[in-house]
C-alpha atoms as a PDB file:
ATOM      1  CA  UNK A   1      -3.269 -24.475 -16.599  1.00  0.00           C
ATOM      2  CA  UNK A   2       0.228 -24.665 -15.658  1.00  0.00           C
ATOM      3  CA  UNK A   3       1.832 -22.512 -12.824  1.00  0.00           C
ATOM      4  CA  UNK A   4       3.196 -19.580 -14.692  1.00  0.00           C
ATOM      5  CA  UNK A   5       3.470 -15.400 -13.612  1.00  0.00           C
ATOM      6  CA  UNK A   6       1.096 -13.461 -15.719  1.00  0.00           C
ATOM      7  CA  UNK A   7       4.522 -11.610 -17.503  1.00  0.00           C
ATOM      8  CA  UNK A   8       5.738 -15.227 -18.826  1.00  0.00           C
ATOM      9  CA  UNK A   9       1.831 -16.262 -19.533  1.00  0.00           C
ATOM     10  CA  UNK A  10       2.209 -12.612 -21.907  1.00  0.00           C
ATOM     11  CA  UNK A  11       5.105 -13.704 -23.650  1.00  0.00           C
ATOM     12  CA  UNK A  12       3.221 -16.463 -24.867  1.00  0.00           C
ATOM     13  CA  UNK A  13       0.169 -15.213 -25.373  1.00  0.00           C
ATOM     14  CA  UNK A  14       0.594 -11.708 -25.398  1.00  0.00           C
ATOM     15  CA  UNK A  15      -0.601  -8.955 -28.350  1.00  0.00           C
ATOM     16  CA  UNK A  16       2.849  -8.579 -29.057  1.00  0.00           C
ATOM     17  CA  UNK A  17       3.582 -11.879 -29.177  1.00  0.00           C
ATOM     18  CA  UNK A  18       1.129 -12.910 -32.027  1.00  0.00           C
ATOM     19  CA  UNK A  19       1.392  -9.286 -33.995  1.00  0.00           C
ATOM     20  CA  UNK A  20      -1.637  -7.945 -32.662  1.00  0.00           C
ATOM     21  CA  UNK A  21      -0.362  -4.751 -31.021  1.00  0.00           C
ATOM     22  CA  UNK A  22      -1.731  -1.356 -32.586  1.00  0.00           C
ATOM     23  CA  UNK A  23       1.844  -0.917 -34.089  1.00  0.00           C
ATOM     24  CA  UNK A  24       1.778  -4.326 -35.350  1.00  0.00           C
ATOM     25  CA  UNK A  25      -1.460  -4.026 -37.329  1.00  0.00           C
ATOM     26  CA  UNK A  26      -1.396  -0.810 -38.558  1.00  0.00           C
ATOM     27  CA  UNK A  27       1.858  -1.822 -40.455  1.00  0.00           C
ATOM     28  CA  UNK A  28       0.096  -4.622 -41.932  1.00  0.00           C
ATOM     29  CA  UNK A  29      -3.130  -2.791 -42.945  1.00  0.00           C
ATOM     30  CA  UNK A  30      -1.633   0.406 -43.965  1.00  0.00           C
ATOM     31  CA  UNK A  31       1.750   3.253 -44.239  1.00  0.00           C
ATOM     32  CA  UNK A  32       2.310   6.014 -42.101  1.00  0.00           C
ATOM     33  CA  UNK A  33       1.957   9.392 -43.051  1.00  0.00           C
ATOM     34  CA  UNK A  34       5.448  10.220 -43.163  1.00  0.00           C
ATOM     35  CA  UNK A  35       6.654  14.302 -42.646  1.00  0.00           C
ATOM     36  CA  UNK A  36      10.334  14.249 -43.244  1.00  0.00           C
ATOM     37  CA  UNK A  37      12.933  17.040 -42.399  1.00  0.00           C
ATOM     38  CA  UNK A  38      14.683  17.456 -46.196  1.00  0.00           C
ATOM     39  CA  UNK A  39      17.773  18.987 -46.191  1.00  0.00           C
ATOM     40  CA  UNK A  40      18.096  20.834 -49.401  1.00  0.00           C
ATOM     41  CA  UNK A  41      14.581  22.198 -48.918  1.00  0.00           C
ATOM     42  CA  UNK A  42      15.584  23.438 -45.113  1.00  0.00           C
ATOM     43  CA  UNK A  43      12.191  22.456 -44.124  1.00  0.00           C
ATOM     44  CA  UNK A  44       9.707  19.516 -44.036  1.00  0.00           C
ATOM     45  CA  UNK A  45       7.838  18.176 -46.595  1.00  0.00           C
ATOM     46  CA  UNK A  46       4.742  15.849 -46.319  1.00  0.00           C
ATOM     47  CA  UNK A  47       3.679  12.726 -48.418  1.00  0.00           C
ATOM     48  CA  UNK A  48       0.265  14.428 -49.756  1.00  0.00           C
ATOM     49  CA  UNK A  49       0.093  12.229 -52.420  1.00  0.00           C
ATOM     50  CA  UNK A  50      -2.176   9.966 -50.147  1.00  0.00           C
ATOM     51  CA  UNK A  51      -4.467  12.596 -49.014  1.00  0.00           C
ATOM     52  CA  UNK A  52      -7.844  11.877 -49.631  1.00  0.00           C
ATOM     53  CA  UNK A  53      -6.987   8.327 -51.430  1.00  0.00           C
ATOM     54  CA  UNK A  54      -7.359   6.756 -47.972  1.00  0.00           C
ATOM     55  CA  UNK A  55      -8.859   6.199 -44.939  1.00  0.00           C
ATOM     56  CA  UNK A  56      -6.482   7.779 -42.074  1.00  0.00           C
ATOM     57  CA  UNK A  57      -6.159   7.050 -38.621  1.00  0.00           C
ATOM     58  CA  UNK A  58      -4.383   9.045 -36.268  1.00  0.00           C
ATOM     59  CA  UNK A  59      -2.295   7.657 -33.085  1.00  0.00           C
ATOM     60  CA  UNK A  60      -3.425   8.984 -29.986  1.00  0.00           C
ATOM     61  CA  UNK A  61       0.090   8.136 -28.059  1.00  0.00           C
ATOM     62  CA  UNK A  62       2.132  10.126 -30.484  1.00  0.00           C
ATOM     63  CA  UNK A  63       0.206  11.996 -32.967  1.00  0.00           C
ATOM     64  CA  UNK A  64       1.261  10.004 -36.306  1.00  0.00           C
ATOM     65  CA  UNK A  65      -0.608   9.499 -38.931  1.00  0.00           C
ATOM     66  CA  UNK A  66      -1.273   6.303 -41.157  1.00  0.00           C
ATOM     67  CA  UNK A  67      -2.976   5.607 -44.221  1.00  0.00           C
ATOM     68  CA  UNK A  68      -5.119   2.478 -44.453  1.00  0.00           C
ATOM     69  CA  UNK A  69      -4.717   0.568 -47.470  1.00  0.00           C
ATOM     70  CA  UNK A  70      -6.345  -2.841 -46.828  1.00  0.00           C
ATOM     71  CA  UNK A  71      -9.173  -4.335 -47.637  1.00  0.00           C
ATOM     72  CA  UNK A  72     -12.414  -4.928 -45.353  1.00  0.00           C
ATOM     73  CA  UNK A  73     -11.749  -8.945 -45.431  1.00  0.00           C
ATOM     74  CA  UNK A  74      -7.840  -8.309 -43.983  1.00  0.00           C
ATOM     75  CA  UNK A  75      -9.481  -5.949 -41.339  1.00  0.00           C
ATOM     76  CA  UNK A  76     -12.209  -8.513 -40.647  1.00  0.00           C
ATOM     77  CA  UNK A  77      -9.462 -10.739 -40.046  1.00  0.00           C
ATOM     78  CA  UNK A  78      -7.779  -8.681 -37.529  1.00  0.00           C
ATOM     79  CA  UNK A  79     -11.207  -8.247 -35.526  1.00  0.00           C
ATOM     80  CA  UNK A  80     -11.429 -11.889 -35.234  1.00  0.00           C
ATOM     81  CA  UNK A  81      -8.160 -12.169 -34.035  1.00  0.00           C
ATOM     82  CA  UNK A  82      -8.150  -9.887 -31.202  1.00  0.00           C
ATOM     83  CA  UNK A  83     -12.138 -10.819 -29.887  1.00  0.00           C
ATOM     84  CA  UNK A  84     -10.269 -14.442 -29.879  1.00  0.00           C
ATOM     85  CA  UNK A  85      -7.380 -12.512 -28.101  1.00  0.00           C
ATOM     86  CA  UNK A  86      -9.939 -10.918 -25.829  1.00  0.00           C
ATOM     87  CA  UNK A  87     -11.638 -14.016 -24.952  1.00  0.00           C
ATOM     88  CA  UNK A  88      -8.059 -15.893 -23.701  1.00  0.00           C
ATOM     89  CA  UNK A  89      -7.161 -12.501 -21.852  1.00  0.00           C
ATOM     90  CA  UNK A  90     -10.958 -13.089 -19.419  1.00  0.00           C
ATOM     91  CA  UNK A  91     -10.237 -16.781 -19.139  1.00  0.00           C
ATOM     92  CA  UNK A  92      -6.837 -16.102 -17.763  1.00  0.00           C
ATOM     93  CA  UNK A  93      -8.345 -13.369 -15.431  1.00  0.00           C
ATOM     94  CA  UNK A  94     -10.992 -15.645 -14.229  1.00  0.00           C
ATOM     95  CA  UNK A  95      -8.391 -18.568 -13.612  1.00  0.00           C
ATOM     96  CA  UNK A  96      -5.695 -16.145 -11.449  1.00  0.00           C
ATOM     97  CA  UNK A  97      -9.479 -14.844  -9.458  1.00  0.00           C
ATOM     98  CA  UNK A  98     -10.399 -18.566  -8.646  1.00  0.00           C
ATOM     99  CA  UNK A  99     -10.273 -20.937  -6.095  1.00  0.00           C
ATOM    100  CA  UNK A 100      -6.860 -20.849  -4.279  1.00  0.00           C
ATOM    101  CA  UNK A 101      -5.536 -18.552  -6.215  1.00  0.00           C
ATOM    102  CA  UNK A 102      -7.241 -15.405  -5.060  1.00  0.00           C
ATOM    103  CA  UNK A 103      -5.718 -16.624  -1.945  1.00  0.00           C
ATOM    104  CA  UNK A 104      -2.155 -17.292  -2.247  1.00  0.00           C
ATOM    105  CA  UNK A 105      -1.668 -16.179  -6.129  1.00  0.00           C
ATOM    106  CA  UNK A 106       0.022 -18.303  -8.293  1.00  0.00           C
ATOM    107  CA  UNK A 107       2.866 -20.245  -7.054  1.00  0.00           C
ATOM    108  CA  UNK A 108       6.149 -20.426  -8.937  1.00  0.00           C
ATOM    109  CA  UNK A 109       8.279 -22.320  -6.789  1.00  0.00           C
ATOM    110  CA  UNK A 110       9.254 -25.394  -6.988  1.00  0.00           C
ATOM    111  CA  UNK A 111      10.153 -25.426  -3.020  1.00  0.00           C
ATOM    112  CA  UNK A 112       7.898 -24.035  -0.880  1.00  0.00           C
ATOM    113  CA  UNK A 113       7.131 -24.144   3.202  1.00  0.00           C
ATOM    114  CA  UNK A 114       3.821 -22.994   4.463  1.00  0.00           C
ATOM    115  CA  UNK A 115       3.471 -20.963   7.638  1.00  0.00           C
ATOM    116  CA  UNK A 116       0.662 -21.551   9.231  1.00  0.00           C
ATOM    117  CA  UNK A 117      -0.432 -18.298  11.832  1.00  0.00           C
ATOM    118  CA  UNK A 118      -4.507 -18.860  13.170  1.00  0.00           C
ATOM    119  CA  UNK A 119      -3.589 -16.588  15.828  1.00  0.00           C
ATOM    120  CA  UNK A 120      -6.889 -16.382  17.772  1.00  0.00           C
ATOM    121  CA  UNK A 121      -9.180 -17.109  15.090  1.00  0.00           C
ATOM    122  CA  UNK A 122     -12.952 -18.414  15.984  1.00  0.00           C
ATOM    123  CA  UNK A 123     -13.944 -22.236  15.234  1.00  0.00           C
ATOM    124  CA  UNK A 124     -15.490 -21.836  12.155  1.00  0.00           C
ATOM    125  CA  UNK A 125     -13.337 -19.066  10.650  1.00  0.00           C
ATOM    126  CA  UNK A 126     -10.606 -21.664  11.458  1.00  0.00           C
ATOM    127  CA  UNK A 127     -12.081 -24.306   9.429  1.00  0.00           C
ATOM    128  CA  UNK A 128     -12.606 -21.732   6.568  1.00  0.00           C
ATOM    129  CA  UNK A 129      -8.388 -21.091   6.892  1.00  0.00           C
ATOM    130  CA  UNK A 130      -7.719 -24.999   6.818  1.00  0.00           C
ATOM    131  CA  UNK A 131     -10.585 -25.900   3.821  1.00  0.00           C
ATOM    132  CA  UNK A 132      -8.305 -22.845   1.533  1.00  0.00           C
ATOM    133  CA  UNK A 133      -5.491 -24.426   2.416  1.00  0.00           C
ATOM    134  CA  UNK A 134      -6.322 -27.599   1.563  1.00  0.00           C
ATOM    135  CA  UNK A 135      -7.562 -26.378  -2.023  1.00  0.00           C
ATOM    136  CA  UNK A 136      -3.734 -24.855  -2.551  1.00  0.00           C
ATOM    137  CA  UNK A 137      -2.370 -28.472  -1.701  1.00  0.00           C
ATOM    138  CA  UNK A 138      -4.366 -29.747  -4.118  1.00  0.00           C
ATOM    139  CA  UNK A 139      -4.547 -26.998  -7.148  1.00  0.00           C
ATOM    140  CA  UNK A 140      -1.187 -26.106  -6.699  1.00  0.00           C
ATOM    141  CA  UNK A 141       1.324 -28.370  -4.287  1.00  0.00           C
ATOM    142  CA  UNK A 142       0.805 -31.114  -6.374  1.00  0.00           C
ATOM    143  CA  UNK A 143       2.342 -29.581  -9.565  1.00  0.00           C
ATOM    144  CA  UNK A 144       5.487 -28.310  -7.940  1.00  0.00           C
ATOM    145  CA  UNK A 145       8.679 -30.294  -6.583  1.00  0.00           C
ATOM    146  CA  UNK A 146       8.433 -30.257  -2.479  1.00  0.00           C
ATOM    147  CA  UNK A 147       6.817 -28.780   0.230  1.00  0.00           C
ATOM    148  CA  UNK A 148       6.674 -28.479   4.063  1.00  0.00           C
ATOM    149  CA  UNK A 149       3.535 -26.764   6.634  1.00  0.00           C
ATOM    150  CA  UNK A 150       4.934 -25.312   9.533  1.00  0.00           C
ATOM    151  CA  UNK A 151       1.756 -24.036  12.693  1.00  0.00           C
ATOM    152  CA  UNK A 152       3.212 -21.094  14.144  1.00  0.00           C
ATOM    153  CA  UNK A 153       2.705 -21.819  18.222  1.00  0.00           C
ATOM    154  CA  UNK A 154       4.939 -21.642  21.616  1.00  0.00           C
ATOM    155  CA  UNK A 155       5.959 -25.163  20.707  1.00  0.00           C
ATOM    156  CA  UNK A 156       6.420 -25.195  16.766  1.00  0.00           C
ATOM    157  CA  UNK A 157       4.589 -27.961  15.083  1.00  0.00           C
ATOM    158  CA  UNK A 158       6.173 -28.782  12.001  1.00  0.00           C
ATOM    159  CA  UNK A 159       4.188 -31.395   9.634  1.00  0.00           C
ATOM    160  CA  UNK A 160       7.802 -32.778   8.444  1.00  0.00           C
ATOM    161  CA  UNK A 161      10.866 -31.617   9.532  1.00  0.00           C
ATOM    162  CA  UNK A 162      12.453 -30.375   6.296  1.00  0.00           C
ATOM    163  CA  UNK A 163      10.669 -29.867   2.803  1.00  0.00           C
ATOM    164  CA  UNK A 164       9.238 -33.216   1.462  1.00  0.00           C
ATOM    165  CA  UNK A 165       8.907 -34.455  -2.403  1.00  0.00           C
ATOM    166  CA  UNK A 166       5.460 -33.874  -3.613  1.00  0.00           C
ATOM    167  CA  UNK A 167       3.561 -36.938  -4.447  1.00  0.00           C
ATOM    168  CA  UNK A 168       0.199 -38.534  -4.049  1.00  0.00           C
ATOM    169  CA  UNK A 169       1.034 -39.912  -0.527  1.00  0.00           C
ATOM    170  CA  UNK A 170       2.519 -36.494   1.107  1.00  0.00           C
ATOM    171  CA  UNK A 171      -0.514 -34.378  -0.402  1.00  0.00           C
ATOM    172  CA  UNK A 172      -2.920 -36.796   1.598  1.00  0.00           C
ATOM    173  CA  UNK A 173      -0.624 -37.095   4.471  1.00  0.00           C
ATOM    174  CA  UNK A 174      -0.276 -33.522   4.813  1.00  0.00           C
ATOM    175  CA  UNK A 175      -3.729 -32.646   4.370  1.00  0.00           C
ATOM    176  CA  UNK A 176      -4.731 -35.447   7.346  1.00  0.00           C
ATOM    177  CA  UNK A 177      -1.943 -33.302   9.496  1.00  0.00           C
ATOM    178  CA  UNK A 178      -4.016 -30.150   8.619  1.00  0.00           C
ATOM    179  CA  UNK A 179      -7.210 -31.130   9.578  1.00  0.00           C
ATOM    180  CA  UNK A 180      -6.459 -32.418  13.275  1.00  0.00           C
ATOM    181  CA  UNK A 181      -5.039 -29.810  14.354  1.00  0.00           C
ATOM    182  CA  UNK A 182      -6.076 -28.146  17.666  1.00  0.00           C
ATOM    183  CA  UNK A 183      -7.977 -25.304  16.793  1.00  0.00           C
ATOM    184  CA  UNK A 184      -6.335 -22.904  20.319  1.00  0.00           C
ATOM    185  CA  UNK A 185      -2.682 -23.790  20.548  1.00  0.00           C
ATOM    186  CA  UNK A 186      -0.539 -21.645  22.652  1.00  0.00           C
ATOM    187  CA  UNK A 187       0.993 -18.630  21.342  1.00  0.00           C
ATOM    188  CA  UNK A 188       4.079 -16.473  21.893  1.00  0.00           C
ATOM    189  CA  UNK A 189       4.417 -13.329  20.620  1.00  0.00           C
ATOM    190  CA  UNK A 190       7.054 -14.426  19.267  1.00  0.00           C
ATOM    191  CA  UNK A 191       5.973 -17.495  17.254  1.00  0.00           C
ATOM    192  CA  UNK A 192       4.815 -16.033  14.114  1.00  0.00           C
ATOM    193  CA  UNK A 193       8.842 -14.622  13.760  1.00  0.00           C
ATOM    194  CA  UNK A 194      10.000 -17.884  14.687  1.00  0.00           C
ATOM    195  CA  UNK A 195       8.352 -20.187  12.620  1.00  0.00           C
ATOM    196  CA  UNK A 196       9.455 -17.946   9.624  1.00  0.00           C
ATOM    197  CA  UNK A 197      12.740 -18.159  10.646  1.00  0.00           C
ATOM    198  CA  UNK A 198      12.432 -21.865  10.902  1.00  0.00           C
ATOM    199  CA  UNK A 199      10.798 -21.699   7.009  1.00  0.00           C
ATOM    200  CA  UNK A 200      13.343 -20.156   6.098  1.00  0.00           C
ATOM    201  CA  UNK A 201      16.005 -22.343   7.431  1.00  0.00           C
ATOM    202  CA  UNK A 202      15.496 -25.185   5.114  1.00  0.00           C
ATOM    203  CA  UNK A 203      18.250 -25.238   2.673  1.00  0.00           C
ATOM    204  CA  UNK A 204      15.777 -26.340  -0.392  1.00  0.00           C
ATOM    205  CA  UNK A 205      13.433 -23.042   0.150  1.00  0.00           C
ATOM    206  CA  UNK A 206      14.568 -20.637  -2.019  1.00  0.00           C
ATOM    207  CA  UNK A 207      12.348 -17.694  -0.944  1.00  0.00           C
END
């Protein structure tokens, strides 16, 4: 699936979108109940022509009324189209809960530098940070335009020195740089600050 934010993934996809809000349907399978203010009466007057000619249903979020006019194969229609709705809305939730991105979300950018911050993590929980990075290069890196990894330490090691394109070669490259790293590096307690700042510094990063 591509890289999109769940709000742009809606407007696509979305109830609204394909006229399957609550609104949306009940204008299509029925009228509302209307109870007007009429001025030369000085009060308000219902439609109760349609009492007891149809089936109502009342809104919960502001009290109105419709009356439902269609018939059971338009309805039918309607269920199928939101238990199809239903069934995109859980494979889009299990996609943004999987692999990297229960991690790091979904990434939008199309320039993007990686701080890297073990601290004083133990061997294996170290190997456990490297193997989800490695799944973000590859789920995600490789569909977006550049990239740099930057290991937070008292002497900052930087895998490039400013953002490279994204291709093939970098992924591996960058991934080999990953995986022999030292697993205790000295640390400053300043290095986590300063290897943001030098993120941050790179004039193709936009956040």
């Amino acid at each position: 699936q591509p890289l999109v934010s769940s709000s742009k993934w809606l407007q696509l996809h979305g109830l609204k979108r394909n006229k399957l809000s609550l609104s949306q349907i009940l204008s299509q399978i029925g009228f509302q109940h209307r109870k007007d203010y009429v001025t030369t009466l000085g009060k308000l007057v219902a439609s109760r022509y349609a009492g007891g000619l149809f089936p109502q249903y009342k809104r919960a979020q502001d009290g109105s009324v419709y009356n439902l006019t269609a018939k059971k194969e338009l309805i039918l229609h309607f269920v199928d189209c939101l238990m199809g709705a239903i069934e995109l809305y859980k494979q889009r939730m299990e996609w943004l809960t999987s692999e990297s991105r229960q991690i790091f979300g979904v990434i939008q950018e199309q320039c993007i530098v990686i701080v890297l911050d073990f601290g004083v993590v133990a061997p294996t929980e170290f190997d456990l940070c490297r193997d989800a990075l490695s799944m973000v290069l590859v789920e995600q890196v490789t569909q977006i335009a550049k990239f740099n990894l930057i290991r937070a330490a008292q002497d900052l090691m930087k895998w490039q020195q400013k953002s490279a394109p994204v291709s093939e070669h970098t992924v591996e490259s960058a991934l080999t740089w990953l995986w022999k790293l030292d697993h205790m590096t000295a640390a400053s307690h300043t290095s986590s600050a300063e290897a943001l700042l030098e993120a941050m510094s790179d004039e193709a990063v936009s956040s």
